[in-house]
Protein backbone atom coordinates (compact mmCIF):
# COMPACT_ATOMS: atom_id res chain seq x y z
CA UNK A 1 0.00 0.00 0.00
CA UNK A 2 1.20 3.54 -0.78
CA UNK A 3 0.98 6.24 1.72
CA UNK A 4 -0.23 9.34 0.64
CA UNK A 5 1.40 12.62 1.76
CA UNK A 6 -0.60 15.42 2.38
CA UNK A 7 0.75 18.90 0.85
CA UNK A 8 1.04 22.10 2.92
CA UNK A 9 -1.10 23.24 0.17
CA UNK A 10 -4.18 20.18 1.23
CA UNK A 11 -4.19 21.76 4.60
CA UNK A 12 -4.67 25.00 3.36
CA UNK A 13 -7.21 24.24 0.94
CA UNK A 14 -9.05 22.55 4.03
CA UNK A 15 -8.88 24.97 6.20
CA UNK A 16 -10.53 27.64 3.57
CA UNK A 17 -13.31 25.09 3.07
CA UNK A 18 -13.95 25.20 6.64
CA UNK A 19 -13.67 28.97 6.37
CA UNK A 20 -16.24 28.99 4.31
CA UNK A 21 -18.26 26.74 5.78
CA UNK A 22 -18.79 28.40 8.72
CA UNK A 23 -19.18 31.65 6.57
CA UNK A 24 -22.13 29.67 5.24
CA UNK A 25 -23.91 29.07 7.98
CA UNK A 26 -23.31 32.45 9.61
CA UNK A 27 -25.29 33.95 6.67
CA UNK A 28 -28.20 31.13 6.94
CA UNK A 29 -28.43 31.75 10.44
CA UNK A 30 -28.86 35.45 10.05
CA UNK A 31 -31.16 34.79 7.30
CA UNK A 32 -33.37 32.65 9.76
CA UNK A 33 -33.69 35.23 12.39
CA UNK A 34 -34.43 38.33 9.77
CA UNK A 35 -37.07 35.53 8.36
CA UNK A 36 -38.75 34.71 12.41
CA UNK A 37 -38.46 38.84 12.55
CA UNK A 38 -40.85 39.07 9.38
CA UNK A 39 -42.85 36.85 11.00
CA UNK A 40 -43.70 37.89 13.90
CA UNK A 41 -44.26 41.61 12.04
CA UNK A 42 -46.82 40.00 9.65
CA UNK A 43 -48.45 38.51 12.94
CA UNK A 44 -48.64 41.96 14.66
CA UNK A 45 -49.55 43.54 11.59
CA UNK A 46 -52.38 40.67 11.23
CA UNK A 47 -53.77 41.19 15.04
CA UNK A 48 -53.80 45.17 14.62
CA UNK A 49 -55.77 44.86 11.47
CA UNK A 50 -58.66 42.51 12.65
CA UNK A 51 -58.44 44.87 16.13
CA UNK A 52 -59.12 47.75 13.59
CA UNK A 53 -62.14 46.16 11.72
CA UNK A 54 -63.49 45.04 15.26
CA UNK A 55 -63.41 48.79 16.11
CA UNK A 56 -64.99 49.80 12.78
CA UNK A 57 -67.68 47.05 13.45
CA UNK A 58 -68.37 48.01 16.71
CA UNK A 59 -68.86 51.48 16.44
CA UNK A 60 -71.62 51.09 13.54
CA UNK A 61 -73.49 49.11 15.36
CA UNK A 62 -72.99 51.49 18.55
CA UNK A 63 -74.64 54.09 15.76
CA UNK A 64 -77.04 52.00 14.47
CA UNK A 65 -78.50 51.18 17.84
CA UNK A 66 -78.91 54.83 18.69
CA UNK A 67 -81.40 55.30 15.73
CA UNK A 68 -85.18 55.53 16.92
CA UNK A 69 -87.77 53.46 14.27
CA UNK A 70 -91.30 54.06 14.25
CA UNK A 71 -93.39 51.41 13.57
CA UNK A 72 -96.44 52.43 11.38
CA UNK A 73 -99.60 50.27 10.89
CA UNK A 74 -101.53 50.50 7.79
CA UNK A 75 -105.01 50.53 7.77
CA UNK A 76 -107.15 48.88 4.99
CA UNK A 77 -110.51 49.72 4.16
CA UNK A 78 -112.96 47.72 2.08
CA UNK A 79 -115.83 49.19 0.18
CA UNK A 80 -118.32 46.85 -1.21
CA UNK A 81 -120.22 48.50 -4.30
CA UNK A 82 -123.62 47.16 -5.25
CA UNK A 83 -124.70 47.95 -8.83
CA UNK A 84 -128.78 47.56 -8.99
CA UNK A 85 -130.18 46.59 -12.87
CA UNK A 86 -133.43 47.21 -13.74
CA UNK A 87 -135.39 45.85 -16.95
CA UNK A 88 -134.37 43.53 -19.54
CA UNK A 89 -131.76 46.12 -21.75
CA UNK A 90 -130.18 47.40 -19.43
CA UNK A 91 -126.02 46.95 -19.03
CA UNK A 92 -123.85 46.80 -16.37
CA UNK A 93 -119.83 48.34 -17.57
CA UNK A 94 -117.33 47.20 -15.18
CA UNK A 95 -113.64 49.01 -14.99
CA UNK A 96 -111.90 46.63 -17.43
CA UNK A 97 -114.97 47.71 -19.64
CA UNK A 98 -116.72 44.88 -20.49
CA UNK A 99 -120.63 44.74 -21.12
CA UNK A 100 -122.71 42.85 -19.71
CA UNK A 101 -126.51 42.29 -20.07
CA UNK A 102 -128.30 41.39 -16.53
CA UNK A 103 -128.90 37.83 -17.79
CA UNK A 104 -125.93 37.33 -19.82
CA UNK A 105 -122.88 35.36 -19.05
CA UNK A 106 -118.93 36.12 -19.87
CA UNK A 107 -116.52 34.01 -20.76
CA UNK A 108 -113.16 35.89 -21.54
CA UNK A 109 -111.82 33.31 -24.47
CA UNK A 110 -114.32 30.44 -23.74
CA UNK A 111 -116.77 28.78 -26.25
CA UNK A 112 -120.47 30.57 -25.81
């Protein structure tokens, strides 16, 4: 078996990898933190806005509870109109203005 020999040059190539590794991870861990810091500013941002439209709720219905409504009845009256024919001729003209002869019988679109 052959022994290998590490250069002075392995040992510095190593060492810059670790370098860099550790470079690495600095920057990922500062990315994580500025990420959990967006976070939790989206959150408060989130609880401030629904505290807002609770607000904006509450107050119109704080208004809308102050108005006063009257309550009106309406009253209906019926009138009952008796129409009295005398003699055989004689015609009775209702408002959609049809005839008709006291012994006569309508059919609107019927056979006779």
């Amino acid at each position: 078996m052959e022994e290998v020999k590490l250069s002075s040059g392995s040992d510095d190539t190593l060492e810059r990898s670790m370098d860099q590794s550790i470079a690495l991870n600095k920057i990922t861990l500062q990315l994580l933190k500025d990420r959990a810091e967006d976070c939790k500013r989206l959150w408060v941002a989130l609880v401030i806005s629904i505290l807002v439209n609770l607000a904006i709720v509450g107050f119109f219905l704080i208004r809308e509870s102050q108005w006063e409504y009257e309550t009106t009845t309406a009253e209906t009256t019926t009138t009952e109109i008796t129409q009295e024919v005398e003699g055989e001729g004689a015609e009775i003209h209702n408002i959609a203005g049809n005839q008709y002869n006291d012994n006569a019988t309508h059919n609107d679109g019927g056979d006779n």
